[in-house]
Protein backbone atom coordinates (compact mmCIF):
# COMPACT_ATOMS: atom_id res chain seq x y z
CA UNK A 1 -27.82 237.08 67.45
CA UNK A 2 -29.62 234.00 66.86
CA UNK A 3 -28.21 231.77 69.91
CA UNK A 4 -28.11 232.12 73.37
CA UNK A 5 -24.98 232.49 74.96
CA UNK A 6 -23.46 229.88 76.56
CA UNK A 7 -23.67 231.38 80.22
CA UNK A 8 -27.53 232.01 79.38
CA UNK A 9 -27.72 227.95 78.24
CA UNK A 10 -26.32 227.35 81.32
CA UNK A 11 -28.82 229.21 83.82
CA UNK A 12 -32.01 228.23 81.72
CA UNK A 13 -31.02 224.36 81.72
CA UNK A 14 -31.59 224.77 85.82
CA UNK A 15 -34.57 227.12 85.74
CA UNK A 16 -38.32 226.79 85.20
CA UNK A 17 -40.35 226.35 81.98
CA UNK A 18 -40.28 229.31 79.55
CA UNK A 19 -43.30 232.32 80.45
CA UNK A 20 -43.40 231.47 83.86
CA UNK A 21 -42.66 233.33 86.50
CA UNK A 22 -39.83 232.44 89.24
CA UNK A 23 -40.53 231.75 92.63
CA UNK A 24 -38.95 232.26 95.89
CA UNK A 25 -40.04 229.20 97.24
CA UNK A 26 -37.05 227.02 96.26
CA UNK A 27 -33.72 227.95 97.81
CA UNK A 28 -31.72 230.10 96.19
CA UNK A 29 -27.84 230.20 95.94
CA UNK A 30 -24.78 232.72 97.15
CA UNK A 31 -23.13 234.81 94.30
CA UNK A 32 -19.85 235.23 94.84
CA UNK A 33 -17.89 237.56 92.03
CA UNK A 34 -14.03 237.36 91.96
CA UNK A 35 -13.24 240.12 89.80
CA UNK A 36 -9.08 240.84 89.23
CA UNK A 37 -8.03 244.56 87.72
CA UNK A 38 -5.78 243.86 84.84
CA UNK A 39 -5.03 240.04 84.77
CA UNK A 40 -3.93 238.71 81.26
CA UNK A 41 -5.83 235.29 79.81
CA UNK A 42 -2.10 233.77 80.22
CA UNK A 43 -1.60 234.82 83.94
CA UNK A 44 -3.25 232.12 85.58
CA UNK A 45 -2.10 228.14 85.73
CA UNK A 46 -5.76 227.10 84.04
CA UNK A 47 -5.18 228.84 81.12
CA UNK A 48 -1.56 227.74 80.22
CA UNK A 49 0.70 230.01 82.24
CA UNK A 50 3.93 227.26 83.90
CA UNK A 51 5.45 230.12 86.17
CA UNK A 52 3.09 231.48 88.31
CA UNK A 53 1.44 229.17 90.55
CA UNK A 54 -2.57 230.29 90.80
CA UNK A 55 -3.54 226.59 92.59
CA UNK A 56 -6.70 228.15 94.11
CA UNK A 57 -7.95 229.47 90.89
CA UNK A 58 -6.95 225.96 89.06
CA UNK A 59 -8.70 224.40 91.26
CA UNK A 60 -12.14 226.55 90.60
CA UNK A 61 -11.50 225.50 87.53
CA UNK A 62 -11.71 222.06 88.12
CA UNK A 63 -14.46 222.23 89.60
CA UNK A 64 -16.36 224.65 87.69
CA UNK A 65 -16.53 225.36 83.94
CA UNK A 66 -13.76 227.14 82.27
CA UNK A 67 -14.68 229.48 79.67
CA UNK A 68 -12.06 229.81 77.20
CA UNK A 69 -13.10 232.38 74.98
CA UNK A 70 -14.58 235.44 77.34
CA UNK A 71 -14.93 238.60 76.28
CA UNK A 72 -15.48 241.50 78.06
CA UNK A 73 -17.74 244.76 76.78
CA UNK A 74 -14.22 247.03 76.89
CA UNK A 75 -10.49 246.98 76.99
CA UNK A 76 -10.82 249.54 79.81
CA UNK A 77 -11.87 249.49 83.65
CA UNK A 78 -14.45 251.92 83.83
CA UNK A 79 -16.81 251.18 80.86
CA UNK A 80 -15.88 247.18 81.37
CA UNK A 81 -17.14 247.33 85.19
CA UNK A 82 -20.49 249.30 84.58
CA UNK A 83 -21.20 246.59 81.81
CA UNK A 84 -20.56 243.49 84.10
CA UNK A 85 -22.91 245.29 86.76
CA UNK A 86 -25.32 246.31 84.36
CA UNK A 87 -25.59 243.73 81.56
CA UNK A 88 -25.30 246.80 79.05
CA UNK A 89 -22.61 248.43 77.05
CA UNK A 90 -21.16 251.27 78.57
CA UNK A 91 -22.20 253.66 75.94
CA UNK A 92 -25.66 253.10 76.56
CA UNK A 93 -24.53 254.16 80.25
CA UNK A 94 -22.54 256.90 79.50
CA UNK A 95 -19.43 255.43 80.87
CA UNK A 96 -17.47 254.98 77.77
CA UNK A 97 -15.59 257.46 78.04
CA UNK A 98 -13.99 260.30 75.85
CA UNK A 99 -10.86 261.30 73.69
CA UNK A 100 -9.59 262.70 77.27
CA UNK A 101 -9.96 260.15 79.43
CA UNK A 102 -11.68 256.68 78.99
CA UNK A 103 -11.73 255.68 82.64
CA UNK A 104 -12.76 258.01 85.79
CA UNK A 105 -9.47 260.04 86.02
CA UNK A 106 -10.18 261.66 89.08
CA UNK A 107 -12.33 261.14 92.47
CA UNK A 108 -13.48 264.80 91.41
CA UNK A 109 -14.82 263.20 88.08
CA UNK A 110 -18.59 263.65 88.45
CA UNK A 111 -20.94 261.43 87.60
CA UNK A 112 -21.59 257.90 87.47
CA UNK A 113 -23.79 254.81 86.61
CA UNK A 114 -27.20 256.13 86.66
CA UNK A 115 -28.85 255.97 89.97
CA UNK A 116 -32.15 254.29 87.62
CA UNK A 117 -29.99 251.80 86.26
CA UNK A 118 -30.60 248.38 87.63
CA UNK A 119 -27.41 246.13 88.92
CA UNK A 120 -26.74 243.14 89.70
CA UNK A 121 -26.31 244.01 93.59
CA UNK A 122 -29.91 246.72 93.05
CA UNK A 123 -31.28 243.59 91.41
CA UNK A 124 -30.48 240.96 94.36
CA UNK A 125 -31.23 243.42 96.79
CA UNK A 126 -34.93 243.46 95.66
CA UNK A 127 -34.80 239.86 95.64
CA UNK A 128 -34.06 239.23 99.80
CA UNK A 129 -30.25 239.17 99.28
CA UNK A 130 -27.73 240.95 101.60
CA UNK A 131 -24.94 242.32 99.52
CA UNK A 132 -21.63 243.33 99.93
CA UNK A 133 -18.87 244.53 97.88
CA UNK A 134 -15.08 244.62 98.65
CA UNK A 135 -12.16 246.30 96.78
CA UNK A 136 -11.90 248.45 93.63
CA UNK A 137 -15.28 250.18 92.45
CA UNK A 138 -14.21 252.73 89.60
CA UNK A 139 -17.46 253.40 87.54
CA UNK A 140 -18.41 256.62 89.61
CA UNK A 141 -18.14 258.80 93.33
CA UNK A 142 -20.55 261.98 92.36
CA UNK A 143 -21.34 264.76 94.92
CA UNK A 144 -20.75 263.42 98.52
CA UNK A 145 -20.20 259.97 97.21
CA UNK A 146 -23.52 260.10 95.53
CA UNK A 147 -22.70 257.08 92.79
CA UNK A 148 -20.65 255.31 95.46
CA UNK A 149 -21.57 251.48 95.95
CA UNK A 150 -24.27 252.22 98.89
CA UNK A 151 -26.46 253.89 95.99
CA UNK A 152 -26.52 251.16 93.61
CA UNK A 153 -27.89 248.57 96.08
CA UNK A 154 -24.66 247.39 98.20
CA UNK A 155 -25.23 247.27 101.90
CA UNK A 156 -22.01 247.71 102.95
CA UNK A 157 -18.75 248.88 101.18
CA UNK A 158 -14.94 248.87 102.15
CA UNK A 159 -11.80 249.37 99.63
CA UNK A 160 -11.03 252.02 96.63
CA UNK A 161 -13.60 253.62 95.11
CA UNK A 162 -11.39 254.95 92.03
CA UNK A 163 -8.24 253.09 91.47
CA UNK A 164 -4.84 252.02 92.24
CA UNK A 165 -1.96 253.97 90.23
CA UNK A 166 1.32 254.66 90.20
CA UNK A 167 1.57 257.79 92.76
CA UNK A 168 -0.37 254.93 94.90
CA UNK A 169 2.81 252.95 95.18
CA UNK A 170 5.36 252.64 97.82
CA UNK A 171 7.86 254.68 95.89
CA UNK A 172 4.95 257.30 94.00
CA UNK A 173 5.76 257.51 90.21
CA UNK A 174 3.91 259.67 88.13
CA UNK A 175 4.38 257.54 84.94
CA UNK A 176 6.31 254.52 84.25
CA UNK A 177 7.00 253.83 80.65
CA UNK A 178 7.56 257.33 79.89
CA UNK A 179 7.97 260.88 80.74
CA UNK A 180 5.56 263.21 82.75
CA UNK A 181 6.05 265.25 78.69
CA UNK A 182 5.19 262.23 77.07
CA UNK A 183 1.50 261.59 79.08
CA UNK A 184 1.32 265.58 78.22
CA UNK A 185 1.15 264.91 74.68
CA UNK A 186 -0.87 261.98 74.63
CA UNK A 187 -4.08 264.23 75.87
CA UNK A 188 -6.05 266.57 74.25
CA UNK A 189 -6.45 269.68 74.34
CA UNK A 190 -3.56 269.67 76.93
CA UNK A 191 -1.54 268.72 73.97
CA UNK A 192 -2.53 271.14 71.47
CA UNK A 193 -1.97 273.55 73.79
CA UNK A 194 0.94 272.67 75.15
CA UNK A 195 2.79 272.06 71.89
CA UNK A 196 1.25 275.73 70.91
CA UNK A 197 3.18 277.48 73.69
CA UNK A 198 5.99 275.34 73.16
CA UNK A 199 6.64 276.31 69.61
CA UNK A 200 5.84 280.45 70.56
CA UNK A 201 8.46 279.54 73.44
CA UNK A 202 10.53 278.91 70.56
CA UNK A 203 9.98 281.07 68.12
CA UNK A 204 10.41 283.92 71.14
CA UNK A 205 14.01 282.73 71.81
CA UNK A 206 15.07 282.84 68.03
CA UNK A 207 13.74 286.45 67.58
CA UNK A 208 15.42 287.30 70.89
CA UNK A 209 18.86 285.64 69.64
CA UNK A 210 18.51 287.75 66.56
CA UNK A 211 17.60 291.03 68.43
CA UNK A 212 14.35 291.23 66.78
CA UNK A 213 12.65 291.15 70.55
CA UNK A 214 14.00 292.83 73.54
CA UNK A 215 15.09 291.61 76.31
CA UNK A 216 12.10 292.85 78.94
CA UNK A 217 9.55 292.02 75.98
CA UNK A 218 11.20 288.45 75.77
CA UNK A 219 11.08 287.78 79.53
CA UNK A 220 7.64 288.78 79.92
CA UNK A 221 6.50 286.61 76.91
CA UNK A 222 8.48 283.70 78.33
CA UNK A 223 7.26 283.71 81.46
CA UNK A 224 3.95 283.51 80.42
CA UNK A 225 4.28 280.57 78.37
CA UNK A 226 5.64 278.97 81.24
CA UNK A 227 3.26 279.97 83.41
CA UNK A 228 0.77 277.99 81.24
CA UNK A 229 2.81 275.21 80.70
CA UNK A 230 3.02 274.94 84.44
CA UNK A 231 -0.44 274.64 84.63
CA UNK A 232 -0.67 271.67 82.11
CA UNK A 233 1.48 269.43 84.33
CA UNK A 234 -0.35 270.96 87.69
CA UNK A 235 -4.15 269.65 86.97
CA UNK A 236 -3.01 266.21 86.09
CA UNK A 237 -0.36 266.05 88.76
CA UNK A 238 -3.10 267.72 91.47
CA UNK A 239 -6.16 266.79 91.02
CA UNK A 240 -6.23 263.43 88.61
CA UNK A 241 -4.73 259.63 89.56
CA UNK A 242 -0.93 261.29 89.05
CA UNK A 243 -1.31 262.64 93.38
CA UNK A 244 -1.44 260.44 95.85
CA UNK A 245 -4.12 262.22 97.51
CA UNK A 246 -6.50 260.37 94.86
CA UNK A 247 -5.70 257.23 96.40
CA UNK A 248 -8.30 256.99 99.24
CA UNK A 249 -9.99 253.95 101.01
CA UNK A 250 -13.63 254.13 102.15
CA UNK A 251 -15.78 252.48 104.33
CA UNK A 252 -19.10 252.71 103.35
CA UNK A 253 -19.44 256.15 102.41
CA UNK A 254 -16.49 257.43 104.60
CA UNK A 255 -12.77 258.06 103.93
CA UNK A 256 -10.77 256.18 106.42
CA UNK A 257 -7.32 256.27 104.54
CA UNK A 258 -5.70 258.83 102.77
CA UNK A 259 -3.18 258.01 100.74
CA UNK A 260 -3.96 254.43 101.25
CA UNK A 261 -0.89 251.86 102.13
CA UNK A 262 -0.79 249.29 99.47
CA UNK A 263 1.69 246.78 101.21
CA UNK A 264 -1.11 244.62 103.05
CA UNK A 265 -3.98 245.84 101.32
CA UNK A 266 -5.15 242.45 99.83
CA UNK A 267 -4.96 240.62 103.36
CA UNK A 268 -6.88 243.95 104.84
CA UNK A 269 -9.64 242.76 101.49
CA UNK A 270 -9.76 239.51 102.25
CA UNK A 271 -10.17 239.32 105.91
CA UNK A 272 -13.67 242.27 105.36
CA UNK A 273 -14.89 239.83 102.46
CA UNK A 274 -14.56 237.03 104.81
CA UNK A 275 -16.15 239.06 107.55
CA UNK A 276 -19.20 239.72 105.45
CA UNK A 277 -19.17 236.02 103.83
CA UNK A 278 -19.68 234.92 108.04
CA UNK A 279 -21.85 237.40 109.17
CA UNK A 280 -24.71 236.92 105.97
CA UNK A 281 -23.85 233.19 106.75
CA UNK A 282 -25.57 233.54 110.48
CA UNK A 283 -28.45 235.56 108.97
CA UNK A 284 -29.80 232.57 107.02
CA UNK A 285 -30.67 234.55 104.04
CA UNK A 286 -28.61 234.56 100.39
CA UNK A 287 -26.23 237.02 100.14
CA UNK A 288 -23.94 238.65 97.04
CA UNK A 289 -19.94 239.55 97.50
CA UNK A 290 -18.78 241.79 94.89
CA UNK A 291 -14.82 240.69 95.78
CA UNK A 292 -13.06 243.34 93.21
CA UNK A 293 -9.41 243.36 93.58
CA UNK A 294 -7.36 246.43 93.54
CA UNK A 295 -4.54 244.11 92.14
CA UNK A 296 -3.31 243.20 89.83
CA UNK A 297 -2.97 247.42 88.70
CA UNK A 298 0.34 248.63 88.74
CA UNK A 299 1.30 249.89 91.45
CA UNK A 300 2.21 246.48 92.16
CA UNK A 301 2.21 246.01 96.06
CA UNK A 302 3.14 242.34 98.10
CA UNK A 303 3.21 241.49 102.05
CA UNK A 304 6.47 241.37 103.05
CA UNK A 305 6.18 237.52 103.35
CA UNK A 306 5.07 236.94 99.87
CA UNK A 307 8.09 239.09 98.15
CA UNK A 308 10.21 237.26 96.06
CA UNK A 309 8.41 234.36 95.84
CA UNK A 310 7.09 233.83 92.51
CA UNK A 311 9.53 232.69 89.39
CA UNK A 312 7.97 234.95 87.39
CA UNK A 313 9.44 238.44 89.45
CA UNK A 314 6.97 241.06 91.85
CA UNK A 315 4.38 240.48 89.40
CA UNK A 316 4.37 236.80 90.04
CA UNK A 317 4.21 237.66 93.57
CA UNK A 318 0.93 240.15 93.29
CA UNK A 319 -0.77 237.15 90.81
CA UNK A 320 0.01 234.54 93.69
CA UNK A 321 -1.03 236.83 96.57
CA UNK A 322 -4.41 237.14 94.72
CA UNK A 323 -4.59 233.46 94.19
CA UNK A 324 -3.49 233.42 97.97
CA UNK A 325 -7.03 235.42 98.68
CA UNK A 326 -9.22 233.12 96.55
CA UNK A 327 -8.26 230.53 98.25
CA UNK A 328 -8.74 231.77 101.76
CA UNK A 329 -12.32 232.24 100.34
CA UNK A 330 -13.01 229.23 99.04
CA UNK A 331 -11.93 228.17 101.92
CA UNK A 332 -14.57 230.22 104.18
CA UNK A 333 -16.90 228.69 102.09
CA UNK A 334 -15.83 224.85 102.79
CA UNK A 335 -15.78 225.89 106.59
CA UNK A 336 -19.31 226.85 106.52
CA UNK A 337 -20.75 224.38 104.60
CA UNK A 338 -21.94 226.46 102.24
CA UNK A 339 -19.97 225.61 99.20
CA UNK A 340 -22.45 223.80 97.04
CA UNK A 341 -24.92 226.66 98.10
CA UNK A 342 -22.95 229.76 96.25
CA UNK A 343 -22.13 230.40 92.67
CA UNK A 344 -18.83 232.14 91.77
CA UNK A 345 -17.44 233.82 89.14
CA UNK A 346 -13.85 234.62 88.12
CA UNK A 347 -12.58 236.83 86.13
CA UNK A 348 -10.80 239.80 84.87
CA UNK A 349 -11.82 243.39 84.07
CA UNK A 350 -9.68 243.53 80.77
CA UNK A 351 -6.14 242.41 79.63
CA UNK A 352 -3.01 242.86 80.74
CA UNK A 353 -0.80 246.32 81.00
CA UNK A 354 1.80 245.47 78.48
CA UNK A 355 3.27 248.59 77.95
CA UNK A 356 4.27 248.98 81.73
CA UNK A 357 6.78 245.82 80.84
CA UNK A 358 8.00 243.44 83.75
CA UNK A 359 5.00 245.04 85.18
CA UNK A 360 1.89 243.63 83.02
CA UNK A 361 0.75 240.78 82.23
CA UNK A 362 1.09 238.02 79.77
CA UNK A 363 -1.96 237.72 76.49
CA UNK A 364 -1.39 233.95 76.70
CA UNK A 365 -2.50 231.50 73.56
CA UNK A 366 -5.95 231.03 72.23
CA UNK A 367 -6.38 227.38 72.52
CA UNK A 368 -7.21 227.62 68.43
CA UNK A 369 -3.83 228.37 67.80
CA UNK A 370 -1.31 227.68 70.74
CA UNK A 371 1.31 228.22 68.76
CA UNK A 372 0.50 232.15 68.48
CA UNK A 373 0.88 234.71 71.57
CA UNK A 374 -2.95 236.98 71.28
CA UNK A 375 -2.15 240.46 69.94
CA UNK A 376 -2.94 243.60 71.14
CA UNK A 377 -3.46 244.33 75.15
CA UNK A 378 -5.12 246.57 77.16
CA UNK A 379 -6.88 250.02 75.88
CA UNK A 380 -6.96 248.05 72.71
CA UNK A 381 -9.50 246.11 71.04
CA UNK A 382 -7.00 243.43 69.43
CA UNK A 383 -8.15 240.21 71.22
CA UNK A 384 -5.44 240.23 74.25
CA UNK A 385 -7.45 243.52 75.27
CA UNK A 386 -11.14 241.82 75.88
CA UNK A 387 -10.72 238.34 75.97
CA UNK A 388 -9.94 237.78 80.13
CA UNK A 389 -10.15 234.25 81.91
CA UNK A 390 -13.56 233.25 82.67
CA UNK A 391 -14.57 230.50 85.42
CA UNK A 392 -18.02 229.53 86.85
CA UNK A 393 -18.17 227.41 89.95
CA UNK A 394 -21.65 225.68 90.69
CA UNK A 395 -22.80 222.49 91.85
CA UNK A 396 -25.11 222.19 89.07
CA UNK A 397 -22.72 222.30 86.29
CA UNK A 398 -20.72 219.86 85.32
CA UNK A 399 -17.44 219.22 86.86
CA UNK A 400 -14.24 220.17 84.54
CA UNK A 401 -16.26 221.48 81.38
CA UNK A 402 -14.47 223.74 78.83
CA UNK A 403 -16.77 225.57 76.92
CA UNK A 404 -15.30 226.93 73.58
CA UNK A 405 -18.28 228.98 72.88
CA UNK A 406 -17.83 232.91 73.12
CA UNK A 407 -19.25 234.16 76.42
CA UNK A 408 -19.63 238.11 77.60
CA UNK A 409 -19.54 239.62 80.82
CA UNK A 410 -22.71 241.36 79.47
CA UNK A 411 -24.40 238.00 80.16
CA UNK A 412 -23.70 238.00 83.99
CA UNK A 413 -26.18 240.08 85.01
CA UNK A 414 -29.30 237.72 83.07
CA UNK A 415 -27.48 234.50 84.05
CA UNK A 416 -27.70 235.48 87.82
CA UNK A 417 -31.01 236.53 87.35
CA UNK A 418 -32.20 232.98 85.90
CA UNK A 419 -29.89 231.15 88.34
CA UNK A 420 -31.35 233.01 91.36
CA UNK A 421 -34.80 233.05 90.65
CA UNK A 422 -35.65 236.25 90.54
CA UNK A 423 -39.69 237.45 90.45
CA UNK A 424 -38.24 240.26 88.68
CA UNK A 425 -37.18 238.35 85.51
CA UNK A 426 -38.78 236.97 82.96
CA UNK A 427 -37.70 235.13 80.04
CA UNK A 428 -40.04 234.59 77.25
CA UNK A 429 -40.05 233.87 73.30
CA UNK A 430 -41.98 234.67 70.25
CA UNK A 431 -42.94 232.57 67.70
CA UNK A 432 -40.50 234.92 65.05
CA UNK A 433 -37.70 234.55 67.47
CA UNK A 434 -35.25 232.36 69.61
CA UNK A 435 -33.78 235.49 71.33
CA UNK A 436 -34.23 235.62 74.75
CA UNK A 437 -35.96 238.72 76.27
CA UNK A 438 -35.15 239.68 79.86
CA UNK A 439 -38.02 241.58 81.13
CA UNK A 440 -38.28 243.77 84.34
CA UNK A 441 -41.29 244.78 86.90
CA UNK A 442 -43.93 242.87 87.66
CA UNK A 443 -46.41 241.86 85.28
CA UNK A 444 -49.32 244.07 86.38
CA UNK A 445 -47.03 247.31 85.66
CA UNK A 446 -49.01 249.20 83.35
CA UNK A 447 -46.62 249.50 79.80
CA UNK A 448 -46.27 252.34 77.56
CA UNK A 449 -45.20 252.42 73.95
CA UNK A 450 -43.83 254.94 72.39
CA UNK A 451 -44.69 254.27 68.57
CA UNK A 452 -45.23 256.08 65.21
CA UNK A 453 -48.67 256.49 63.87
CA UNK A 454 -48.08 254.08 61.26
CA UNK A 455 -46.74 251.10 63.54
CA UNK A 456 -49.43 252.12 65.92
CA UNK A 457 -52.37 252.18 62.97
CA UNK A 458 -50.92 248.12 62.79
CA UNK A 459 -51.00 247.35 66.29
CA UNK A 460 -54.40 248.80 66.47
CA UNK A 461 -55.33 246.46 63.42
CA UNK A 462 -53.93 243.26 65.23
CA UNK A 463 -55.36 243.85 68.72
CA UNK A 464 -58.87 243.94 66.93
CA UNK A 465 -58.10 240.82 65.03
CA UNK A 466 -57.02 239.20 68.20
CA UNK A 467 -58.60 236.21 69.58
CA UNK A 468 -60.67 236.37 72.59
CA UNK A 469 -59.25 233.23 74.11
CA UNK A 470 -55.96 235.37 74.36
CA UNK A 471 -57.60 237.91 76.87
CA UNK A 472 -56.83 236.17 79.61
CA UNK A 473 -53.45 235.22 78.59
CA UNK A 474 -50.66 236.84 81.40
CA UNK A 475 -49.81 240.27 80.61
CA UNK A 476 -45.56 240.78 79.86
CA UNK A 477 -43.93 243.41 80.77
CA UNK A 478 -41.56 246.49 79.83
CA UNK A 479 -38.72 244.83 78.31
CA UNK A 480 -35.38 245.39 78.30
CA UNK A 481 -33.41 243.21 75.40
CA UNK A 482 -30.39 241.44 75.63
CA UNK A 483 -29.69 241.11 71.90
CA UNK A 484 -28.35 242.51 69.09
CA UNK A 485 -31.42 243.11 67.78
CA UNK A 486 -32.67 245.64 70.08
CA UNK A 487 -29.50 247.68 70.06
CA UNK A 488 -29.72 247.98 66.16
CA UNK A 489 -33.35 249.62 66.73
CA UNK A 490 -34.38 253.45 67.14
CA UNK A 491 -34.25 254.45 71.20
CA UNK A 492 -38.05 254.90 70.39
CA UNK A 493 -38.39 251.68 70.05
CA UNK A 494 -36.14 249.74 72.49
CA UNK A 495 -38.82 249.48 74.52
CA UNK A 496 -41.87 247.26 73.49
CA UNK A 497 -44.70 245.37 74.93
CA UNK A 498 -45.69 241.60 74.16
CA UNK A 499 -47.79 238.24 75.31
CA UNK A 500 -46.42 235.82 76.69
CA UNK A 501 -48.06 233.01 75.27
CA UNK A 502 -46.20 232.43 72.05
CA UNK A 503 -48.89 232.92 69.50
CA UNK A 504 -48.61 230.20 66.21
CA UNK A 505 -46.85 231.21 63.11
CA UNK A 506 -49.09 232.75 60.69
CA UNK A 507 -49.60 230.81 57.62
CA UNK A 508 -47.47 231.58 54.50
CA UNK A 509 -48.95 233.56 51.82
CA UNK A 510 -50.33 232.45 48.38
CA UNK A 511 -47.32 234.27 47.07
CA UNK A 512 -44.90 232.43 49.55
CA UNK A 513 -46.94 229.27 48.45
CA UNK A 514 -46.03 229.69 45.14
CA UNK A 515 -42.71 230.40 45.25
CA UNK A 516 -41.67 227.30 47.51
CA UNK A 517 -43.98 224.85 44.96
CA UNK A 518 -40.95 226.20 42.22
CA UNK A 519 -38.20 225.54 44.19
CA UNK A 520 -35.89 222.71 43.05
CA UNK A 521 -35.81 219.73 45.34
């Protein structure tokens, strides 16, 4: 990938010179994440959509830049959320999933982001920041909460740390656009299995009919069959998302609600993400809100007051309570002066549920081609599945942009970096390259390669060719690259060492001579 990324453009246009580190000195801004569970690009009133009424989110629009073609890393929670945190795809993580479940399916699921993997919140923390996060967390629990949010750099934590489903809703459903048998069949080996004892369950009654079984021989048979077709609809219905004793709340690293209650769960989000927006306020130090909404995930919920409100039925009611919650935000933010001072960032985890119906949301139109809904939705990888609203708010960018140019949530966590200054972040270029490279610890970390003898006989060979001068030059550091490069190379090799002075192009061979002196005009 030859270009930078728009969101990339954006942070380096404010930060210092190329090779040089950042400094702490200058004041350094809020982050502020808004991140919504299952909005569509057509939900909100910025991006085309004339019956629900977002006003809070139109007007961080206005304000801000509006990205029109985001993309996020996955069409699913899990892997999508550990690639916003982490700036890399979710199979490098190990969060991408399986053929049996692509998302966390339980709290039991063990495992998580690695506890070596650096976030965005691990990242700020390092940097001075006080972070926070509110709402839905979903890449992880572990052992005694071992992957929760307090182990990847958060200082406090209060909401879901798996998800909202249906058993989470006021009236518990196990499934909603099908049967209990259909979700059955739609997993493996549960499946296979299933459809196994079902056809021996079968195939016992006929011989029975016929009186090639008995009738004790038959009975016995059957009931084992059952018995093990019993158990394929117990695990899921016990111990994944389909009980509602998988829908906890947590404070910190404690339960303090099981099941939760949905019905004012948003205003019981907003008023702890306003709480920690005041409280880092008084400190005088920079702080980081991770504000991830349990909505808009079926099971819908709405506050009694909100119900019927919306022209566009009870899920125009959740979209406007979120919108509701933004704006009591961005209000907080006005009150304390401190508006100008934060950077936010909206947007969604994937697209909308559109097999749940009434209940999902709406792909909207690609501004390319308005007359054309975008295919596909969530779990799929047709563009209604990862392309999600985007919107940056800072006082540094200009007012009302819309930016046509494909953006990633993979380029939060290096746009943060850049905007905030962090001493742990470097961005430097070679003289072969335009691509940025991100690169981690400080600069007098001693670096290891990894290399084969015959790449290593080379860099031997141009370290001894190496100027003097270029001794003193500063000394880069293990990298980590955010291209497409470095993710096409050997995992030998993804990690590599360089200077930071950009070092002149060597001159073209008498072959390469040649051959452009022959060239046509």
């Amino acid at each position: 990938m030859k270009c930078a990324t728009l969101l990339i453009a954006l942070a380096l246009a404010i930060a210092p010179a190329a090779c040089s580190w950042y400094s702490y000195d200058a004041p350094r801004p809020n982050i502020l994440i808004l991140l919504v569970d299952d909005l569509g690009y057509g939900d909100i009133g910025a991006y085309g959509n004339t019956t629900i009424k977002t006003p809070n989110v139109d007007r961080l629009a206005a304000e801000g830049v509006l990205l029109t073609q985001h993309l996020v890393a996955s069409p699913m929670c899990t892997p999508s959320r550990a690639a916003l945190l982490t700036g890399r795809h979710a199979v490098r993580l190990g969060m991408s999933g399986s053929k049996i479940a692509r998302v966390m399916p339980s709290p039991a699921t063990p495992g998580g982001i690695s506890l070596n993997e650096i976030t965005i919140s691990s990242m700020l923390k390092a940097a001075g920041y006080l972070t926070g996060m509110v709402g839905k967390w979903h890449v992880g629990m572990g052992e005694n909460c071992s992957h929760c949010p307090l182990a990847h750099g958060f200082d406090s934590y209060w909401g879901m740390p798996v998800t909202n489903v249906q058993a989470c809703g006021q009236r518990p459903e196990w499934f909603t656009q099908a049967s209990m048998h259909h979700f059955i069949l739609d997993q493996y080996p549960a499946g296979m299995v299933f459809r196994t004892c079902y056809t021996l369950l079968t195939a016992l009654s006929g011989m029975w009919l016929v009186g090639w079984l008995s009738g004790r021989a038959f009975c016995l048979q059957a009931l084992a069959l059952l018995f093990v077709i019993f158990a394929i609809f117990w695990v899921p219905s016990t111990i994944m998302l389909l009980n509602t004793k998988a829908c906890v709340l947590y404070a910190n690293n404690e339960v303090i609600e099981q099941p939760v209650q949905l019905k004012y769960l948003t205003h019981r989000e907003t008023f702890h993400a306003k709480e920690f927006i005041e409280s880092a306020a008084t400190t005088g130090k920079p702080w980081f809100l991770y504000m991830s909404y349990t909505k808009v995930h079926t099971a819908l919920f709405v506050a009694d007051e909100r119900a019927g409100v919306s022209a566009h039925g009870d899920f125009g009611d959740n979209v406007e309570e979120m919108d509701w919650s933004v704006g009591e935000l961005l209000t907080t933010l006005d009150r304390l002066g401190i508006t100008d001072d934060t950077w936010v960032y909206f947007s969604s985890d994937n697209g909308p549920w559109r097999e749940s119906g009434a209940e999902g949301g709406a792909c909207g139109r690609a501004p390319a081609d308005p007359a054309h809904s975008l295919k596909g939705g969530k779990a799929q990888t047709w563009e209604c599945g990862i392309r999600v609203p985007g919107i940056i708010r800072y006082y540094k960018y200009r007012r009302g942009r819309v930016e046509h140019t494909a953006t990633s949530n993979l380029d939060i966590l290096p746009t943060i970096a850049a905007v905030v200054g962090s001493a742990r972040v470097k961005r430097c270029t070679t003289s072969s390259s335009t691509t940025a490279t991100w690169r981690w610890l400080p600069c007098d970390t001693a670096v290891s390669r990894r290399t084969s003898p015959r790449r290593a006989g080379r860099t031997r060979r141009r370290r001894r060719a190496r100027p003097a001068s270029s001794a003193s030059a500063p000394r880069c550091c293990t990298t980590r690259r955010w291209s497409s490069t470095l993710r096409r190379t050997r995992p030998s090799l993804r990690r590599s060492t360089s200077r930071c002075t950009p070092t002149p192009p060597r001159p073209p061979s008498a072959c390469a001579r040649r051959a452009a002196s022959r060239r046509p005009p």
